[in-house]
N, C-alpha and C. Protein backbone atom coordinates (compact mmCIF):
# COMPACT_ATOMS: atom_id res chain seq x y z
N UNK A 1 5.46 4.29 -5.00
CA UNK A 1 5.67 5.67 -5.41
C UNK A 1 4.62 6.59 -4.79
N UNK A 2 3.20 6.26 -4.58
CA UNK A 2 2.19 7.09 -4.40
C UNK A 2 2.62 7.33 -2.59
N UNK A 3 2.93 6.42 -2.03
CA UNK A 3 3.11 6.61 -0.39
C UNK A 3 4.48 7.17 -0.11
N UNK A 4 5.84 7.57 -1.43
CA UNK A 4 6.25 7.88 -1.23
C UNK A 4 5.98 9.14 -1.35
N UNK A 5 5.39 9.74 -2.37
CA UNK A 5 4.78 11.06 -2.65
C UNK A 5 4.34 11.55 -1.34
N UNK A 6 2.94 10.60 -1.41
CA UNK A 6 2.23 11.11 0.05
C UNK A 6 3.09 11.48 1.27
N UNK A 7 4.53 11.07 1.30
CA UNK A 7 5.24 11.21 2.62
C UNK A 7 6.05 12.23 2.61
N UNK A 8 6.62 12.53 1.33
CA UNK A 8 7.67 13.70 1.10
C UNK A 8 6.90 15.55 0.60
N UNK A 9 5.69 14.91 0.34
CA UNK A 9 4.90 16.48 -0.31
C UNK A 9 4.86 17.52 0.59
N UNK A 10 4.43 18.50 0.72
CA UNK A 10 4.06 19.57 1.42
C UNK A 10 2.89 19.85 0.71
N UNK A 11 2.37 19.22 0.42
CA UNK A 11 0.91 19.76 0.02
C UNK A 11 0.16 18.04 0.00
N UNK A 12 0.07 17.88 1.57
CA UNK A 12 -1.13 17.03 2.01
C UNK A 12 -2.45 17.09 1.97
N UNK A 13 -2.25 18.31 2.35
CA UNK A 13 -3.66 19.19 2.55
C UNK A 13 -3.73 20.49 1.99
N UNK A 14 -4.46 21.10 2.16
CA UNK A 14 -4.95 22.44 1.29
C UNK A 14 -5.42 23.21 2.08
N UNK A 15 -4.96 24.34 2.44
CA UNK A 15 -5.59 25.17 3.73
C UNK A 15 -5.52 26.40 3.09
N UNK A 16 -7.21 26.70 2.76
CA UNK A 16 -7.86 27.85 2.84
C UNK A 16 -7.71 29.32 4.18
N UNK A 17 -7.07 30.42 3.79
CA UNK A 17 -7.24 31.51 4.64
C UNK A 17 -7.57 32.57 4.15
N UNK A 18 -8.40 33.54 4.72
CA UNK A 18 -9.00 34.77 4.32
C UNK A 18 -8.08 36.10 5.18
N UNK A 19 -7.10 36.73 4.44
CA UNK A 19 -6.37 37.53 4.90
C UNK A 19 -6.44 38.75 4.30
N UNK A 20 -6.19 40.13 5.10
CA UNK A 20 -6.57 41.40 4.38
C UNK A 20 -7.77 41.46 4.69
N UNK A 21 -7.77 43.35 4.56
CA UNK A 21 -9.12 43.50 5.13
C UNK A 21 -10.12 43.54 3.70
N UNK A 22 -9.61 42.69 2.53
CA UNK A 22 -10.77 42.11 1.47
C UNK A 22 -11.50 40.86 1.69
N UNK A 23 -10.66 40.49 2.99
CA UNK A 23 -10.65 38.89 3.55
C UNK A 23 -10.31 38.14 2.22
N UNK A 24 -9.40 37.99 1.40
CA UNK A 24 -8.88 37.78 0.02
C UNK A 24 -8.22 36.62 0.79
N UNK A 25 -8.55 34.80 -0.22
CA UNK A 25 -8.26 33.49 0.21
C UNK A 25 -7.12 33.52 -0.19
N UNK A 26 -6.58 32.97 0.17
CA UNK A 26 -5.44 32.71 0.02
C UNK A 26 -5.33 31.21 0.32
N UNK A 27 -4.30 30.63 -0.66
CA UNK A 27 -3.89 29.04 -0.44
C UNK A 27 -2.34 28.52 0.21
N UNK A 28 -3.07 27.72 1.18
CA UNK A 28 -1.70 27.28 1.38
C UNK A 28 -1.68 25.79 1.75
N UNK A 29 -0.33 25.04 1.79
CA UNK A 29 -0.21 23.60 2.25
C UNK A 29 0.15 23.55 3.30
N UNK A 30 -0.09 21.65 3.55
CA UNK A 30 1.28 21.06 4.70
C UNK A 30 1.29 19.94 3.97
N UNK A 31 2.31 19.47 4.72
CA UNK A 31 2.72 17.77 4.60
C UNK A 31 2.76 17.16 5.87
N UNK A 32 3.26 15.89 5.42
CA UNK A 32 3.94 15.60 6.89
C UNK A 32 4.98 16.34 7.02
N UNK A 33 6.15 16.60 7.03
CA UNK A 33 7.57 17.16 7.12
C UNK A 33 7.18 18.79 6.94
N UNK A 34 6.36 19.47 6.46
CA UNK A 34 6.80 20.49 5.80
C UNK A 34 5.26 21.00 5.13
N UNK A 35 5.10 22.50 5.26
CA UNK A 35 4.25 23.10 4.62
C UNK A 35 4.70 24.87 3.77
N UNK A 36 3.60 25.53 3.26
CA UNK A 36 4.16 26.42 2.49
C UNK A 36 3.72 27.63 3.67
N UNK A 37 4.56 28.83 3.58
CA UNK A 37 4.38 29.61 4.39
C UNK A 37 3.42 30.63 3.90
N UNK A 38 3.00 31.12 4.95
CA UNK A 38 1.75 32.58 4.38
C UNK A 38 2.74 33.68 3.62
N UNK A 39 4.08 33.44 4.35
CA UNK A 39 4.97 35.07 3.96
C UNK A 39 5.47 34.37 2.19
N UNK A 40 5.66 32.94 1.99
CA UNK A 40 5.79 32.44 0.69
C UNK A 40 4.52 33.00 -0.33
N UNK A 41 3.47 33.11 -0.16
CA UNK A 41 2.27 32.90 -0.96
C UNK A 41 2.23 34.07 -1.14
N UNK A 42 2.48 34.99 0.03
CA UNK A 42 2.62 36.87 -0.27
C UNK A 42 3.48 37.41 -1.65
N UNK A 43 4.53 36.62 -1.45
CA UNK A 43 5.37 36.87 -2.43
C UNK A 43 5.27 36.36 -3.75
N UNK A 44 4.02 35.43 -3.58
CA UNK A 44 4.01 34.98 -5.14
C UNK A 44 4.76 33.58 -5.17
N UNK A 45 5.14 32.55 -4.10
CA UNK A 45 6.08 31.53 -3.80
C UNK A 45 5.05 30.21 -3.57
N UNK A 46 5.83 29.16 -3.28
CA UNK A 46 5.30 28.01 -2.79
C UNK A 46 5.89 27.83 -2.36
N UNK A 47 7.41 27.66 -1.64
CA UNK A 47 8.44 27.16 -0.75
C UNK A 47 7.80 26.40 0.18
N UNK A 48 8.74 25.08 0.58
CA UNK A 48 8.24 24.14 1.89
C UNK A 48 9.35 24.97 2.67
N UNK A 49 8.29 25.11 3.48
CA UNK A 49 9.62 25.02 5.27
C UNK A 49 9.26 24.07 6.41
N UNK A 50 10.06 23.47 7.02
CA UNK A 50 10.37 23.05 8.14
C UNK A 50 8.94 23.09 8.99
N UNK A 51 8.62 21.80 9.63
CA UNK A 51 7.88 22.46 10.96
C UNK A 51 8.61 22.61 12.06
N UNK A 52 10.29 22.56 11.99
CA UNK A 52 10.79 22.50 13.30
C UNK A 52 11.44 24.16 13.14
N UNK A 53 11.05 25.00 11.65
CA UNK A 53 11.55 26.19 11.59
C UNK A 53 11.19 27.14 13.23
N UNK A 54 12.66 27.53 13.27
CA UNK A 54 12.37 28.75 14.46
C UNK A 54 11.46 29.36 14.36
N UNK A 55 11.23 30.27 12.81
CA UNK A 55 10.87 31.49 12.71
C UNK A 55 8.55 30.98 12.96
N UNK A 56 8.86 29.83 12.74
CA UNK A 56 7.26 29.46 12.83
C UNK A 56 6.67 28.68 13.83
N UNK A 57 7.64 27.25 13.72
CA UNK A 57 7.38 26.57 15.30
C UNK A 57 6.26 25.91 15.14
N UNK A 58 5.62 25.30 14.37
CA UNK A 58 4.13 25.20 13.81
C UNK A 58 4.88 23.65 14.72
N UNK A 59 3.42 22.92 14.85
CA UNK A 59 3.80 21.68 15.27
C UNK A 59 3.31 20.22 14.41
N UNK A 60 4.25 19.27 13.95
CA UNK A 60 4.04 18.60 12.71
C UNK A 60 3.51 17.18 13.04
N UNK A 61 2.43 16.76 11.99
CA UNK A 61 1.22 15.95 12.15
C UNK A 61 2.44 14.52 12.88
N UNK A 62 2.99 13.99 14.18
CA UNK A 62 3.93 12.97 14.49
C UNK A 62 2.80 11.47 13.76
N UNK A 63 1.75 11.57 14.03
CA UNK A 63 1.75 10.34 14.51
C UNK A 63 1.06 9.99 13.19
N UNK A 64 0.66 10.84 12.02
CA UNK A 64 0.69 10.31 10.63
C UNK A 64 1.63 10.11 9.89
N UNK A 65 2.44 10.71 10.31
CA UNK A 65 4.16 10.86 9.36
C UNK A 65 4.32 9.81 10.10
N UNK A 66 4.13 9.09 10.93
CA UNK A 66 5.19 7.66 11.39
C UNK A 66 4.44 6.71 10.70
N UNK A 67 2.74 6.45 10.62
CA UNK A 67 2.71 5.38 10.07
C UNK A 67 2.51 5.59 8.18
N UNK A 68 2.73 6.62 8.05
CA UNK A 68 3.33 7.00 6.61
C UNK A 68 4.53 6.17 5.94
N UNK A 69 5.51 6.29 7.28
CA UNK A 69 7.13 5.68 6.94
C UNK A 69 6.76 4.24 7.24
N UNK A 70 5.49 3.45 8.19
CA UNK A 70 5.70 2.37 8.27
C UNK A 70 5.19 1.94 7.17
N UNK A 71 4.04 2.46 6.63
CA UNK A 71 3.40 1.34 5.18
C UNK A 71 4.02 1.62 4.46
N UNK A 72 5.03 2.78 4.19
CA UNK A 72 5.97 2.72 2.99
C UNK A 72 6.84 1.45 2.72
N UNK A 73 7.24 1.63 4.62
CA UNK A 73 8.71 0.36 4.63
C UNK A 73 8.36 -1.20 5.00
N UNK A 74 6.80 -1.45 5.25
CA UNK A 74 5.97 -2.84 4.81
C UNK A 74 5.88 -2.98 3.59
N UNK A 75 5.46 -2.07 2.78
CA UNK A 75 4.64 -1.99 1.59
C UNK A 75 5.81 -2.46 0.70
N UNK A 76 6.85 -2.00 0.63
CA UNK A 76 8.68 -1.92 -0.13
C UNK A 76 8.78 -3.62 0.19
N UNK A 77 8.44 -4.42 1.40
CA UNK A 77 9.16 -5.61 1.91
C UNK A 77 8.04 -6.52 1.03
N UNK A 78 6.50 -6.31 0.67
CA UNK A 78 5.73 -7.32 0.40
C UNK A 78 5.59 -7.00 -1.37
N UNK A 79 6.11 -5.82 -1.89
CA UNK A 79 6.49 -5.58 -3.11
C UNK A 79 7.76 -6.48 -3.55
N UNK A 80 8.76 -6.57 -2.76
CA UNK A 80 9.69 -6.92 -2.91
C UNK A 80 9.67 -8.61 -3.13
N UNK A 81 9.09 -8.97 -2.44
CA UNK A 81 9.00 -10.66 -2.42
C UNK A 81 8.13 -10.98 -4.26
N UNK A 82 7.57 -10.02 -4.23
CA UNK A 82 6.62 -10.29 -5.62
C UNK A 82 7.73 -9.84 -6.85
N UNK A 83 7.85 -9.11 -6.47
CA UNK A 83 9.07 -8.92 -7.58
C UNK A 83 10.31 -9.78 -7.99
N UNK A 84 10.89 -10.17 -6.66
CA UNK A 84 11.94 -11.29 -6.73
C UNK A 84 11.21 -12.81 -7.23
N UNK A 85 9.55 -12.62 -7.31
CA UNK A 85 9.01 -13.85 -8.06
C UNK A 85 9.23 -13.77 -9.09
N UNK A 86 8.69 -12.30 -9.72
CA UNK A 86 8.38 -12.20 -11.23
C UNK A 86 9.95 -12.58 -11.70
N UNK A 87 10.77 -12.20 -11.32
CA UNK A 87 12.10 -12.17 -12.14
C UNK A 87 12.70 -13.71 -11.66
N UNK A 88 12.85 -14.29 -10.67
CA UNK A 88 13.28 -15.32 -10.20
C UNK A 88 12.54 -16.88 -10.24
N UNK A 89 11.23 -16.90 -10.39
CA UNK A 89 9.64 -17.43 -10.41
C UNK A 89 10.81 -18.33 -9.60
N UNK A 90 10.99 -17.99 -7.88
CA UNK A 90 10.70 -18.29 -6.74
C UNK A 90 10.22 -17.87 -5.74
N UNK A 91 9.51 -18.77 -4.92
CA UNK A 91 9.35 -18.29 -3.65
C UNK A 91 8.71 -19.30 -2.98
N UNK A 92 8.65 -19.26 -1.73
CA UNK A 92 8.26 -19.91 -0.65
C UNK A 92 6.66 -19.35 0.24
N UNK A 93 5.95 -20.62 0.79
CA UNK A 93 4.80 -20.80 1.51
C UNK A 93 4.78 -19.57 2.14
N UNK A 94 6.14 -19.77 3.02
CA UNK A 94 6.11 -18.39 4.04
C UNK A 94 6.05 -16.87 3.74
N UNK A 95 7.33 -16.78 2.66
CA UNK A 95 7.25 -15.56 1.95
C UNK A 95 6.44 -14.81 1.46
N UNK A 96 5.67 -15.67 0.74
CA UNK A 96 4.17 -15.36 -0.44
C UNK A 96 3.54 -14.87 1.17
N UNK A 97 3.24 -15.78 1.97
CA UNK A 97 2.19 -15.48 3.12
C UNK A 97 2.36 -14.10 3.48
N UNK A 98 3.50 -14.10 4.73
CA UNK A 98 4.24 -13.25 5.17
C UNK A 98 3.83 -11.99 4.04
N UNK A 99 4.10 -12.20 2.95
CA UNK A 99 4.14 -10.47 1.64
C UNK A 99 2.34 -10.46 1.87
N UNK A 100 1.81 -10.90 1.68
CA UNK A 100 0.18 -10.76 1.44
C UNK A 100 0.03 -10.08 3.01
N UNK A 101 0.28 -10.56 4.35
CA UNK A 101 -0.08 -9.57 5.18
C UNK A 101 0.54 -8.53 5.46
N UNK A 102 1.63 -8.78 4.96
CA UNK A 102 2.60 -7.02 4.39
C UNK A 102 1.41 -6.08 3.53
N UNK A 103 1.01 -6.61 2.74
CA UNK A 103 0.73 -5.31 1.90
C UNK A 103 -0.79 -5.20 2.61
N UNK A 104 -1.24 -6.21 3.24
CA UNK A 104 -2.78 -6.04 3.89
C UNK A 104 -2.53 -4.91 5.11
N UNK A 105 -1.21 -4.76 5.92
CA UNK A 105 -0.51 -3.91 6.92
C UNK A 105 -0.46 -2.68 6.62
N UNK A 106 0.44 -2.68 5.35
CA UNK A 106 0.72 -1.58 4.84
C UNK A 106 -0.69 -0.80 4.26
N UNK A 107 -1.79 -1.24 3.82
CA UNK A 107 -3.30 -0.68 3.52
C UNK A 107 -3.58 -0.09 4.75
N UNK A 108 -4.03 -0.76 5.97
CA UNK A 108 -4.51 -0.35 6.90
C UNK A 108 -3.45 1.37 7.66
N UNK A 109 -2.02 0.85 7.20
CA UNK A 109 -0.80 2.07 7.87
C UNK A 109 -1.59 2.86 6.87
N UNK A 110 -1.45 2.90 5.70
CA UNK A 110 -1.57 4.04 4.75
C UNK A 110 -3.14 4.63 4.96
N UNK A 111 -4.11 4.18 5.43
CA UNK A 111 -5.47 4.75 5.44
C UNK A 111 -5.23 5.35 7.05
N UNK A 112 -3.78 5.44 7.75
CA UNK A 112 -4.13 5.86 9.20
C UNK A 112 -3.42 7.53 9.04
N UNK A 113 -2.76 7.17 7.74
CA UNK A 113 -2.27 8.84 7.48
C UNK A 113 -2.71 9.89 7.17
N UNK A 114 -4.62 9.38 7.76
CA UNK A 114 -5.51 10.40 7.04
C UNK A 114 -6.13 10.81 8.71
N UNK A 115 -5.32 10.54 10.04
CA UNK A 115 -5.08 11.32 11.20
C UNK A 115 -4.65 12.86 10.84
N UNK A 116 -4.01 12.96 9.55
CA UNK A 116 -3.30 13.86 9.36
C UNK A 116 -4.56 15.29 9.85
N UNK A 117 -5.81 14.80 9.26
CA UNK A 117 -6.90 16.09 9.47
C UNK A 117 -7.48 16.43 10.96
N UNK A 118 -6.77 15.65 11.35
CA UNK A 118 -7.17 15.75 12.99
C UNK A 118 -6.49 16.23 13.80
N UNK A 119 -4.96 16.02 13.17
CA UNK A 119 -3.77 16.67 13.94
C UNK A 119 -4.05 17.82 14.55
N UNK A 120 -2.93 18.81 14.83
CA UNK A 120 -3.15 20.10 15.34
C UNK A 120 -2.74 21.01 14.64
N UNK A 121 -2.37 20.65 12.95
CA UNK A 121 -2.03 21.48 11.76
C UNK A 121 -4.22 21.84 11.22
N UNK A 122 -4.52 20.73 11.26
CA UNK A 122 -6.45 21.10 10.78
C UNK A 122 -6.67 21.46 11.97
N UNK A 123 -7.12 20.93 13.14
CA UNK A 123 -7.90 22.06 14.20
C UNK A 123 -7.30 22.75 14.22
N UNK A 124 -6.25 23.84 13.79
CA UNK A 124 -6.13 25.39 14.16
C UNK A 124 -6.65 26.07 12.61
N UNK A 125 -6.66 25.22 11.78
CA UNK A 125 -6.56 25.31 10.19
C UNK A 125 -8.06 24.64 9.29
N UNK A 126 -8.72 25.37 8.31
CA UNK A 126 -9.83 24.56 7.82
C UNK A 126 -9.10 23.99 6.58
N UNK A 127 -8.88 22.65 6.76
CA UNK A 127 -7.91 21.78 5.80
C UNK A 127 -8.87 21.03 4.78
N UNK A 128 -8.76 20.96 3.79
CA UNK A 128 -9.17 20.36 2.99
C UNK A 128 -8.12 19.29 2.32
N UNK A 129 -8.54 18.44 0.72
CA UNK A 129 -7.64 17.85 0.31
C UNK A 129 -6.63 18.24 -0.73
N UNK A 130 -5.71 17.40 -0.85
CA UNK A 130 -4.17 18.15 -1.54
C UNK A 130 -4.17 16.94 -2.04
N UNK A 131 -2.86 16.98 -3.08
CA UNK A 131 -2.44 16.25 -3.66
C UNK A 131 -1.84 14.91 -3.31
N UNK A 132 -1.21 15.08 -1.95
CA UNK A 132 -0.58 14.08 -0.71
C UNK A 132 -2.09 13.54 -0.41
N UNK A 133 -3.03 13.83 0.17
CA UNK A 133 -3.98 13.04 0.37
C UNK A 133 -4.59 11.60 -0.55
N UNK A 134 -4.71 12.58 -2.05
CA UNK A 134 -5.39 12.05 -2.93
C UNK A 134 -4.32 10.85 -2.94
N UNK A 135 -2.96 10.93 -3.40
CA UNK A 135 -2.08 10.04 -3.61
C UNK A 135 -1.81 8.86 -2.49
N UNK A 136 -2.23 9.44 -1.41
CA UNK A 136 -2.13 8.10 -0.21
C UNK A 136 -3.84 7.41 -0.16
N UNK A 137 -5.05 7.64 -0.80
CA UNK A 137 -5.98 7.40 -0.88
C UNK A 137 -5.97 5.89 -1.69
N UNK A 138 -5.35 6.40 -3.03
CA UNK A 138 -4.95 5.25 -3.78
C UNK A 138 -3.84 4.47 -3.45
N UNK A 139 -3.10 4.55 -2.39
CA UNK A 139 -2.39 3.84 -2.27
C UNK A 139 -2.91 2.71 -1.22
N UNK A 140 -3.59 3.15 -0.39
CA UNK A 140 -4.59 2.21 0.45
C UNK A 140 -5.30 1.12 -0.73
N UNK A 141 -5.83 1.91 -1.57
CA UNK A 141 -6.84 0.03 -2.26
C UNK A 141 -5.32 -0.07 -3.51
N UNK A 142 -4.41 0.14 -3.43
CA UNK A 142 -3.28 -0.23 -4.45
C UNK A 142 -2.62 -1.47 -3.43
N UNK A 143 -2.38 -0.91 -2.17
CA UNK A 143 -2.13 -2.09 -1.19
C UNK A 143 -3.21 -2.83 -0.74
N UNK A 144 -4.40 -2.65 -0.41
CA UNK A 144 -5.48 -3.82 -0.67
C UNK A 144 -5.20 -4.30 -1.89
N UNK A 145 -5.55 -3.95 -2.97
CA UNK A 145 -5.80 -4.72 -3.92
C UNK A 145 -4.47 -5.37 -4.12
N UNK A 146 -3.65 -5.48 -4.09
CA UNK A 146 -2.31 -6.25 -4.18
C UNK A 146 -2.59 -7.46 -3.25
N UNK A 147 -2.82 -7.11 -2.05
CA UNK A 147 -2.76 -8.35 -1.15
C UNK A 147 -3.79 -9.02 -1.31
N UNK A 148 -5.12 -8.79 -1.99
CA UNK A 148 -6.17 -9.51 -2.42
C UNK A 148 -5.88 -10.30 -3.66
N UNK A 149 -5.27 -10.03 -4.70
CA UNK A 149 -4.76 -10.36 -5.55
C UNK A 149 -3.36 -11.86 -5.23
N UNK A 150 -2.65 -11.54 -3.93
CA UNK A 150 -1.91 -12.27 -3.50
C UNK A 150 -2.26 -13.14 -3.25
N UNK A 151 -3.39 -13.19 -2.42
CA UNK A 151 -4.06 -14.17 -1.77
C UNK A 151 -4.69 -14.77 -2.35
N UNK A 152 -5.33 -14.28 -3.58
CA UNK A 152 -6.03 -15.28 -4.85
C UNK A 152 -5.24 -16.00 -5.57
N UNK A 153 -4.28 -15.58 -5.72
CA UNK A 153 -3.37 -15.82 -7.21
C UNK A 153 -1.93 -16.54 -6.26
N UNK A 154 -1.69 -17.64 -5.21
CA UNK A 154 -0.73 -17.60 -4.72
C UNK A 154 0.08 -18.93 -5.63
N UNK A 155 1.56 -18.12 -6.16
CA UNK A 155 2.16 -19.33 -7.19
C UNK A 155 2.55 -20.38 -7.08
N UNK A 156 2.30 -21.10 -5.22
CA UNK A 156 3.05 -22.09 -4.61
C UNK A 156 1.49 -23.26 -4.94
N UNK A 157 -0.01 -22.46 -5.34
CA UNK A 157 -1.21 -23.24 -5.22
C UNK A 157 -1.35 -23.41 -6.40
N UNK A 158 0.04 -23.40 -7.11
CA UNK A 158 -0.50 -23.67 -9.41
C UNK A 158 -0.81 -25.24 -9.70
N UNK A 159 -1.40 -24.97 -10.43
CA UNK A 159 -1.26 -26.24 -11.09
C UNK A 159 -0.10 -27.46 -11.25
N UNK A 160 -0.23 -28.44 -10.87
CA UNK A 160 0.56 -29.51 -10.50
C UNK A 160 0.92 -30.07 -11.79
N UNK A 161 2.28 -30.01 -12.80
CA UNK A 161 1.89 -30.87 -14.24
C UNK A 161 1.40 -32.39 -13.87
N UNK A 162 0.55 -33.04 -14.69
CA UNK A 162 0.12 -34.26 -14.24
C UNK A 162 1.05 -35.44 -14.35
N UNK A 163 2.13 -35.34 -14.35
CA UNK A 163 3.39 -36.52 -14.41
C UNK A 163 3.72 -36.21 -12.55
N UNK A 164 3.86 -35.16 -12.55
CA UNK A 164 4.13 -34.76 -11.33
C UNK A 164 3.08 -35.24 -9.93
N UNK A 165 1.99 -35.12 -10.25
CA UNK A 165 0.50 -35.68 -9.47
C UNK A 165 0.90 -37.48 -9.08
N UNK A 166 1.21 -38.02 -9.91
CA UNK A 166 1.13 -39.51 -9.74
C UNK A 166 2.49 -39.81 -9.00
N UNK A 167 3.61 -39.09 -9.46
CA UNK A 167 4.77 -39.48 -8.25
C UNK A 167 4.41 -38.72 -6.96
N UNK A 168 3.83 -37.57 -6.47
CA UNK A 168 3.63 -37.11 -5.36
C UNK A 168 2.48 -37.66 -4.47
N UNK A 169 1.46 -38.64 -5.55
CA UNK A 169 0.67 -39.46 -4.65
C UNK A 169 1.53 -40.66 -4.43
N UNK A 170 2.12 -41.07 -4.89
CA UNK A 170 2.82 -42.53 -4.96
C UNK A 170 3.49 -42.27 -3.61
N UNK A 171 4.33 -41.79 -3.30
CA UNK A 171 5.15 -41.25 -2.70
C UNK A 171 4.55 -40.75 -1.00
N UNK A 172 3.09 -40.55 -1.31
CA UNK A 172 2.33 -40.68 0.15
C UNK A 172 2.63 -38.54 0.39
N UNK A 173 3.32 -37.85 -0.67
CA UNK A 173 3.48 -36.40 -0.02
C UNK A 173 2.13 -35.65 -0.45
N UNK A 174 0.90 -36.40 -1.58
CA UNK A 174 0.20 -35.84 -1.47
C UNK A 174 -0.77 -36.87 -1.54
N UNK A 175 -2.18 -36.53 -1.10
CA UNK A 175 -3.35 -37.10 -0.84
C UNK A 175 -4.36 -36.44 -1.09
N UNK A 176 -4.81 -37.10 -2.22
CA UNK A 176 -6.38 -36.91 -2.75
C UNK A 176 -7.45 -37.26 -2.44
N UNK A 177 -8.81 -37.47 -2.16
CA UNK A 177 -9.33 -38.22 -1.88
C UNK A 177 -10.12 -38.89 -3.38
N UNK A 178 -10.11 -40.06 -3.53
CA UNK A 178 -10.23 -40.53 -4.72
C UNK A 178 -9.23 -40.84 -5.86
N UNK A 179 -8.07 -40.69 -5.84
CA UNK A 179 -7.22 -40.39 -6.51
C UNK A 179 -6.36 -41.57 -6.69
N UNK A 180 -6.34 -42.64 -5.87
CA UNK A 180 -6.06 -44.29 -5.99
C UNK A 180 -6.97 -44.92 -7.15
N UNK A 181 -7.84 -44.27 -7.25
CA UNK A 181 -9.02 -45.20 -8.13
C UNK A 181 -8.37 -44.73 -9.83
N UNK A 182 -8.44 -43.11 -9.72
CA UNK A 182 -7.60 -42.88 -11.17
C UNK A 182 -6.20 -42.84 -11.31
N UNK A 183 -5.39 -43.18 -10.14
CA UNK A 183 -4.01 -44.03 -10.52
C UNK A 183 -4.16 -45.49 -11.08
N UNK A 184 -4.98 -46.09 -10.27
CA UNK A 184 -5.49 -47.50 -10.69
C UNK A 184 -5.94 -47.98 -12.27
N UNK A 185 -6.81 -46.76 -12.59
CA UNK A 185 -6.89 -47.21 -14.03
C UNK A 185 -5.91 -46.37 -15.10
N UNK A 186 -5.03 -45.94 -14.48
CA UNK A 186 -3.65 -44.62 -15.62
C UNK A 186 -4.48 -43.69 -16.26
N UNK A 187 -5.42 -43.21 -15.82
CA UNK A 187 -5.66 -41.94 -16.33
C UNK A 187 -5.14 -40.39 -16.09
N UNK A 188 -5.30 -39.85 -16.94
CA UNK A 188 -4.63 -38.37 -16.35
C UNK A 188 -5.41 -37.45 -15.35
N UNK A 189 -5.03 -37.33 -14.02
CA UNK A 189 -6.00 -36.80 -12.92
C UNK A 189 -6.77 -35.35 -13.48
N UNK A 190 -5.72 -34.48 -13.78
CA UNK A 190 -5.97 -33.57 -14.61
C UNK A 190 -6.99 -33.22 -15.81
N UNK A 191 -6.79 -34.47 -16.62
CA UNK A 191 -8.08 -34.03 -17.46
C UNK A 191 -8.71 -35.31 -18.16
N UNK A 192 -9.04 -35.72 -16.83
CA UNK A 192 -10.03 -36.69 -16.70
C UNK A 192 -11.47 -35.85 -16.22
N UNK A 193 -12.47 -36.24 -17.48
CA UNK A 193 -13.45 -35.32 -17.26
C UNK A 193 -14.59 -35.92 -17.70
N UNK A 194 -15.29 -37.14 -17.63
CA UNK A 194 -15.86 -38.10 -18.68
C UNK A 194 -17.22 -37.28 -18.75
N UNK A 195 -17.38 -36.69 -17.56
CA UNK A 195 -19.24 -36.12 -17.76
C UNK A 195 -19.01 -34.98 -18.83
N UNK A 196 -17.85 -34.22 -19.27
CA UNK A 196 -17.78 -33.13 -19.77
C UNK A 196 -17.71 -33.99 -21.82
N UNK A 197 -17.24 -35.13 -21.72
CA UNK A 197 -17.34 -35.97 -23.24
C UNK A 197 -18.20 -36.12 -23.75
């Protein structure tokens, strides 16, 4: 939601102007897509318009608005795999993987949409922050912290029930080292703990 915000707002940024001969500030936005006009704010308005409007022609931040749409549409694919866990409690080696460098992708896209102040909407403009900023700020450690969280917490590395441990060593699909010795005497691998008795 926050990178969708950040992508659809017109108020990315916050651009301060001193107009009239009181030099009286005046506020105005952009977005990616779209900012508010000076002749809007005259009137007492906020309206978004167009940066492809005739009447203005302003030229719009390209190359933050693209990786805007890409960590949105990573971010949607490595959300998605986590979600189809929670409700399904499946998933696969690859998937889990694959989603954790999704949302590690989508962090790095979303912290590149802060080109936005460099564009050629701030050097003609003294831009400050907006609401679109703040909201793609948190969405950078919302997608870190997800994929850090992924990578800690992965549900394919749970706990093995211990009935399960002794047929998957038997069976040669898993290997312990030591783990013949406490098949050997039937103890439970799991919570066999004698120094802790």
């Amino acid at each position: 939601m926050l990178s969708v915000f950040s992508l659809n707002t017109c108020e990315f940024v916050t651009i301060r102007k001193q107009v009239g001969y009181y030099n009286e500030n005046l506020i105005v936005h952009a977005g990616m897509s779209s900012f508010t006009s000076m002749d809007s704010v005259f009137l007492g308005g906020t309206e978004c318009m167009s940066y492809d409007d005739e009447y203005y022609g302003a030229e719009p931040p390209v190359f933050a608005k693209a990786t805007a749409m890409l960590a949105l549409i990573i971010g949607v694919l490595s959300t998605t795999v986590v979600w189809v866990y929670i409700f399904t409690n499946r998933t696969t080696v690859e998937a889990w993987t694959a989603a954790t460098v999704f949302a590690s992708t989508a962090s790095v896209l979303q912290l590149l949409t802060f080109q936005f102040f460099f564009s050629t909407v701030c050097n003609e403009q003294d831009c400050g922050i907006g609401m679109g900023s703040l909201a793609s700020f948190i969405a950078v450690f919302t997608y870190g912290y997800m994929a850090f969280e992924m990578n800690r917490n992965c549900p394919v590395r749970r706990i093995i029930m211990p009935g399960m441990v002794n047929n998957l060593i038997e069976s040669g699909e898993l290997y312990v080292k030591g783990m013949s010795d406490i098949i050997a005497k039937k103890r439970d691998p799991l919570y066999s703990a004698p120094e802790l008795v």
